[in-house]
Protein backbone atom coordinates (compact mmCIF):
# COMPACT_ATOMS: atom_id res chain seq x y z
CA UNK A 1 10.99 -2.21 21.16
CA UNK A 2 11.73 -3.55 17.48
CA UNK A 3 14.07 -4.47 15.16
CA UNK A 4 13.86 -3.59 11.93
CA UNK A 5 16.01 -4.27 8.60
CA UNK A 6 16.20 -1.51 6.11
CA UNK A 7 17.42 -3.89 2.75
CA UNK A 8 16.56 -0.79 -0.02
CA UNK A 9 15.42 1.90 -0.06
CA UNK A 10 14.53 4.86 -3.18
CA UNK A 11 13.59 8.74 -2.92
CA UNK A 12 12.29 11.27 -5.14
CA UNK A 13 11.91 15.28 -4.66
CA UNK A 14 12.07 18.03 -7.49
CA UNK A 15 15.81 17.51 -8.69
CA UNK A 16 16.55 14.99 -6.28
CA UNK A 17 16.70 11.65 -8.07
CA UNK A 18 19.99 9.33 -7.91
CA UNK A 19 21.98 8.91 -5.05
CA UNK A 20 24.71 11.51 -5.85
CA UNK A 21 22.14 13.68 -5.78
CA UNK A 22 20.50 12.23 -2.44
CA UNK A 23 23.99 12.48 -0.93
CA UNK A 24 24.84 16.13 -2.03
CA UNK A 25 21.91 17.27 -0.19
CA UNK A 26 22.43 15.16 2.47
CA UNK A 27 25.69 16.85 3.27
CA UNK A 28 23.75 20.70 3.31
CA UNK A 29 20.48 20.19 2.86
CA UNK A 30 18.19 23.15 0.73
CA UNK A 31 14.82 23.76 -0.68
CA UNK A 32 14.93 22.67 -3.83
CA UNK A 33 12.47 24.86 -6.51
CA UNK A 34 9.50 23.72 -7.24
CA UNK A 35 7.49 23.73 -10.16
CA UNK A 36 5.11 21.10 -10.40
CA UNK A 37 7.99 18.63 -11.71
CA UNK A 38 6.85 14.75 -11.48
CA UNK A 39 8.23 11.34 -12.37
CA UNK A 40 7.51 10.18 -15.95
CA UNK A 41 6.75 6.61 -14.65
CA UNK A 42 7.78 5.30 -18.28
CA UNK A 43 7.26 1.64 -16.36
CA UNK A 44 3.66 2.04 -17.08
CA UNK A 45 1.30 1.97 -19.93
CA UNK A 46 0.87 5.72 -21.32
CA UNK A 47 -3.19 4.93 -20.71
CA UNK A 48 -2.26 3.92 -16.69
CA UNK A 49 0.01 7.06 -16.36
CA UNK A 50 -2.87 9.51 -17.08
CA UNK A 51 -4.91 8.20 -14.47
CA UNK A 52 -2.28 8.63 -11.92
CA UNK A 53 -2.07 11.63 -9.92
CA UNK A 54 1.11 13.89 -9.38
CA UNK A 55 1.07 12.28 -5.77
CA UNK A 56 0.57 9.00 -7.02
CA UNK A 57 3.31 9.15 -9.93
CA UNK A 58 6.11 10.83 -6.81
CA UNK A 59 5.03 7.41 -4.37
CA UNK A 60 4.67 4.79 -7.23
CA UNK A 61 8.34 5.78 -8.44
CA UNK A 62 9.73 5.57 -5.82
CA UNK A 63 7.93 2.19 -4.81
CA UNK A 64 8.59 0.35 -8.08
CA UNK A 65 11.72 -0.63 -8.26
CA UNK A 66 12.18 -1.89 -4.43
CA UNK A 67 10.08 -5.07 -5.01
CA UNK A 68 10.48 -7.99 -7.51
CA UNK A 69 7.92 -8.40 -10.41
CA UNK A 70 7.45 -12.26 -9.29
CA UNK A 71 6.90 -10.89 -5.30
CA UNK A 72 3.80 -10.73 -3.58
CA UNK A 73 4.47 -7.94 -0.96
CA UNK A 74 2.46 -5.90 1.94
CA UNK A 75 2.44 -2.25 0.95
CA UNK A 76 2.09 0.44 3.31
CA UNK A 77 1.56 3.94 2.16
CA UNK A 78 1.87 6.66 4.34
CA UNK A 79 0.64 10.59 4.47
CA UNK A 80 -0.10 12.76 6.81
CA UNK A 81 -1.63 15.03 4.67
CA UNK A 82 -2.47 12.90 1.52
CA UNK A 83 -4.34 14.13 -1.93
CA UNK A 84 -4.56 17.87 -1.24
CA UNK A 85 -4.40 19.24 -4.66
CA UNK A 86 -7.18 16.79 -6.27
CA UNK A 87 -9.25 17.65 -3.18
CA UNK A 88 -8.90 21.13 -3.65
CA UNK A 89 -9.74 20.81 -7.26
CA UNK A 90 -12.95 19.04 -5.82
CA UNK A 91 -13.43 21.74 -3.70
CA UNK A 92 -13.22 24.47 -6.11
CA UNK A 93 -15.50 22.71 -8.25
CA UNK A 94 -18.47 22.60 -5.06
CA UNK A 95 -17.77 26.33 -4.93
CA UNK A 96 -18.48 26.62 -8.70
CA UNK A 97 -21.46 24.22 -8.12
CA UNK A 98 -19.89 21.95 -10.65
CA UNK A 99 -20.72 18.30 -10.99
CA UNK A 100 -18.20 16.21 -9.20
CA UNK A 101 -16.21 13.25 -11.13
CA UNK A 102 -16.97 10.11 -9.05
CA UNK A 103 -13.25 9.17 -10.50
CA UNK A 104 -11.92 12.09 -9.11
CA UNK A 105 -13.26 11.45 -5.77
CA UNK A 106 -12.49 8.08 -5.98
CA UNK A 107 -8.95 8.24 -6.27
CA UNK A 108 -8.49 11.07 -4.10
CA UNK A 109 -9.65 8.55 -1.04
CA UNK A 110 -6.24 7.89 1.49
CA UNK A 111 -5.67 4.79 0.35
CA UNK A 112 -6.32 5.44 -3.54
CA UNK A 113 -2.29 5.21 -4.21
CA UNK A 114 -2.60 1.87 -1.99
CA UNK A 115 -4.92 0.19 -4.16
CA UNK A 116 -3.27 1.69 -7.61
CA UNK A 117 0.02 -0.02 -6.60
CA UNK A 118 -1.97 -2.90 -5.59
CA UNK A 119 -3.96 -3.21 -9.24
CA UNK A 120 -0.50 -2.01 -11.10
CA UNK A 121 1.40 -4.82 -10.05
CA UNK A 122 -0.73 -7.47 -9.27
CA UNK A 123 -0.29 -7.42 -5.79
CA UNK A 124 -2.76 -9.18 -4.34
CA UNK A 125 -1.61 -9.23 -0.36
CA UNK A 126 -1.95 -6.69 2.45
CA UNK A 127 -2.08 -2.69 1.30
CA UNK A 128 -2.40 -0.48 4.38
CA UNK A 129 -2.80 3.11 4.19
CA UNK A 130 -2.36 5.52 7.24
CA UNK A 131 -2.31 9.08 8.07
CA UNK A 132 -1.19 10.25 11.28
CA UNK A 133 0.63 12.94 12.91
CA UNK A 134 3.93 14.09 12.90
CA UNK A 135 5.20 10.77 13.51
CA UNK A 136 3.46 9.44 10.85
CA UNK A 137 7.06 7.89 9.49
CA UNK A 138 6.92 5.89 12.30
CA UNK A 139 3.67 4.31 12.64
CA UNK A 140 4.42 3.36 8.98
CA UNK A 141 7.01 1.37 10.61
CA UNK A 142 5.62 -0.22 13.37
CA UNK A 143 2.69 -1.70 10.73
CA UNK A 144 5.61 -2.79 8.64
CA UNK A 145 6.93 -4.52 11.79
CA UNK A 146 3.31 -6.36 12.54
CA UNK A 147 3.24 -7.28 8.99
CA UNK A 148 6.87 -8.87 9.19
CA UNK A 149 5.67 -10.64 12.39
CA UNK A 150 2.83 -12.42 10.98
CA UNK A 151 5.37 -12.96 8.49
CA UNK A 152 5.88 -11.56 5.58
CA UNK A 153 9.18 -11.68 4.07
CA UNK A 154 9.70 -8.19 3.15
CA UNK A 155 7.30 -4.73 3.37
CA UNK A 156 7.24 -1.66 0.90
CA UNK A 157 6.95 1.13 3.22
CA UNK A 158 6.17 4.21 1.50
CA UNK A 159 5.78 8.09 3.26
CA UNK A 160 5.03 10.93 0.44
CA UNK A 161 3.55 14.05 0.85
CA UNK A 162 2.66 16.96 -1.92
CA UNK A 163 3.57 20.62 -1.54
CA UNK A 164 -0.43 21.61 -0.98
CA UNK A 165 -1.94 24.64 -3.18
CA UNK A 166 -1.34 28.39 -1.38
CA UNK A 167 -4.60 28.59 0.44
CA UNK A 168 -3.75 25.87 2.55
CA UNK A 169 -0.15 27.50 3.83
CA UNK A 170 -2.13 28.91 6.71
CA UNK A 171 -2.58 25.45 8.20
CA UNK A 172 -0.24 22.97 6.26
CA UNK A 173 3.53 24.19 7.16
CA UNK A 174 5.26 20.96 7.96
CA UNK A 175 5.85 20.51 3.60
CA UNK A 176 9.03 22.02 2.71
CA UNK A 177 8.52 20.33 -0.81
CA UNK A 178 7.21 16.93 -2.30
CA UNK A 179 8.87 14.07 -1.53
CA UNK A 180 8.67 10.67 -1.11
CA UNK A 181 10.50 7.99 0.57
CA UNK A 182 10.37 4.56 -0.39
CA UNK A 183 12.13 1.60 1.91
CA UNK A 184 12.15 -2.14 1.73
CA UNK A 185 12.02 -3.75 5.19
CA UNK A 186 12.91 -6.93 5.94
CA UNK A 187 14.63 -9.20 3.81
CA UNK A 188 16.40 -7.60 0.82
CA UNK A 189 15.75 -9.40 -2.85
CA UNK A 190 19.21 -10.66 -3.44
CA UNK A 191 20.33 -12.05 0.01
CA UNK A 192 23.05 -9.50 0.84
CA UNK A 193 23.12 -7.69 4.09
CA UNK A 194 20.85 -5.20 4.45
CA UNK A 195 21.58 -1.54 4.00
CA UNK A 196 21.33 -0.69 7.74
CA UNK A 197 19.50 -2.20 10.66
CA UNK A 198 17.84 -0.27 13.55
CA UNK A 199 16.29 -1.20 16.64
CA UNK A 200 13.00 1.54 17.56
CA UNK A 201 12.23 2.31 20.82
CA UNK A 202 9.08 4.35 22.01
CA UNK A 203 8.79 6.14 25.02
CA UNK A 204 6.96 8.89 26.98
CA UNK A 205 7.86 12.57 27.23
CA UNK A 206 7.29 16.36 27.55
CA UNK A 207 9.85 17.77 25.73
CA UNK A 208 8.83 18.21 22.89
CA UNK A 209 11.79 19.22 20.27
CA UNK A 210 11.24 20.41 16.66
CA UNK A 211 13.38 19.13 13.49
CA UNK A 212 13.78 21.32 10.61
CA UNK A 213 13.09 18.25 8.05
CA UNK A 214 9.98 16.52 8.42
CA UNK A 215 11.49 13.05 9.79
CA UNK A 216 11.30 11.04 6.70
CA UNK A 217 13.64 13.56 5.13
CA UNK A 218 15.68 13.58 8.30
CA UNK A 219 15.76 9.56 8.20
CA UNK A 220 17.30 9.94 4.44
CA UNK A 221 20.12 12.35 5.73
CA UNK A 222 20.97 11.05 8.61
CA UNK A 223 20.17 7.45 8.79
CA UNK A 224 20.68 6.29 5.24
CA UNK A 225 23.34 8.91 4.40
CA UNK A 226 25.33 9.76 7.44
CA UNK A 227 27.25 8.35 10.29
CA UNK A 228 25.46 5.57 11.49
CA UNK A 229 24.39 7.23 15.29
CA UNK A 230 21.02 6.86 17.15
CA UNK A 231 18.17 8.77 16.26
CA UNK A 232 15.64 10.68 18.63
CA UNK A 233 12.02 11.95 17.08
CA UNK A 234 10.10 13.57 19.71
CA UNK A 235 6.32 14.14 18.73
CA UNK A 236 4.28 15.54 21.42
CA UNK A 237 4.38 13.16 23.78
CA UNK A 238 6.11 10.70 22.23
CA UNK A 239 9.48 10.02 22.11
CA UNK A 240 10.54 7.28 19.40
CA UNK A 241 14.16 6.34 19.62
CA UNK A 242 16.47 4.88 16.97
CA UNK A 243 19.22 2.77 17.70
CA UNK A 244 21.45 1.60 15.13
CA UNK A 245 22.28 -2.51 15.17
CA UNK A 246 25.93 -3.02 14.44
């Protein structure tokens, strides 16, 4: 069992990006269209931007703003299914028996967008990147929680994931559309109480019981947005319970 302190927190989808607009869906959540719609990132150089994927741009948006440009913070990206579309470019270009671009490959490694925020902002502590199941959101937590024990005052925790291209809808159907999900844990930058706080619980069991958001999504709605109530994610055999700290 842990506690954890959720100081900040940022999201981004297609045509969801304020908090009105956060909070409209919130209250009846919808598809939104998609149409390959991405953050500008105007923070950045115009020669960095290029370089950055449509994944990358989505998690380093959302990411930015959450930690101070004197801070040194652990970063912890998290995807379950990470760079699809550049690796299906790659792909394509195997078929075609087309040289591959050792930058290409390069950044479409799992922890590319790790080391991008890392070199971006001059971050020069921990940058974790994981890819699990569908509890993914959740181990991203629990390393934000070791980090924070061997402490760290704060951790960017960030869980994005890309609509994949078509021929992949066959196996990847847990992507309603891109998103990500960007929270601060731990102390917030000012001082002022945190946003919420939330004490996770994991334990075993059979029932397994699906969501119709993936949880990340569900954690926006309902967590950040809604009444303040506990929580249960079920995953297999897992059963990871949230418990809101008054």
């Amino acid at each position: 069992m842990i506690d954890l302190r959720i100081a900040d927190w940022r999201a981004w989808a297609p045509g969801l990006d304020s908090s009105e607009a956060w909070q409209s869906w919130a209250n009846a959540p919808w598809t939104p269209d998609e149409h390959d719609e991405q953050p500008d990132c105007g923070f950045l150089p115009a020669m960095q931007r290029r370089r950055l994927s449509r994944m990358a741009r989505i998690a380093l948006h959302v990411a930015w703003p959450l930690c101070g440009d004197e801070e040194q913070l652990p970063f912890v990206f998290a995807s379950r299914h990470g760079e699809t579309t550049r690796t299906y470019a790659m792909l394509g270009d195997v078929a075609d028996q087309q040289p591959l671009s050792p930058t290409q490959f390069g950044l479409s490694v799992h922890n590319a967008i790790a080391g991008q925020w890392s070199i971006l902002r001059g971050q020069r502590g921990e940058a974790v990147a994981i890819a699990g199941e569908g509890d993914t959101f959740e181990h991203a937590m629990l390393e934000a929680a070791t980090l924070l024990d061997q402490g760290a005052p704060a951790v960017i925790v960030v869980i994005a994931e890309e609509r994949p291209p078509a021929p992949y809808a066959g196996w990847i159907d847990d992507i309603p559309f891109s998103y990500a999900v960007a929270l601060r844990v731990g102390a917030s930058r000012t001082g002022t109480a945190p946003a919420s706080r939330w004490q996770l619980q994991l334990i075993s069991s059979t029932n397994e019981v699906k969501t119709d958001w993936p949880f990340a999504l569900d954690f926006v709605r309902r967590a950040l947005h809604g009444p303040t109530t506990s929580l249960v994610h079920t995953w297999k055999t897992r059963q990871w319970i949230w418990q809101p700290i008054p």
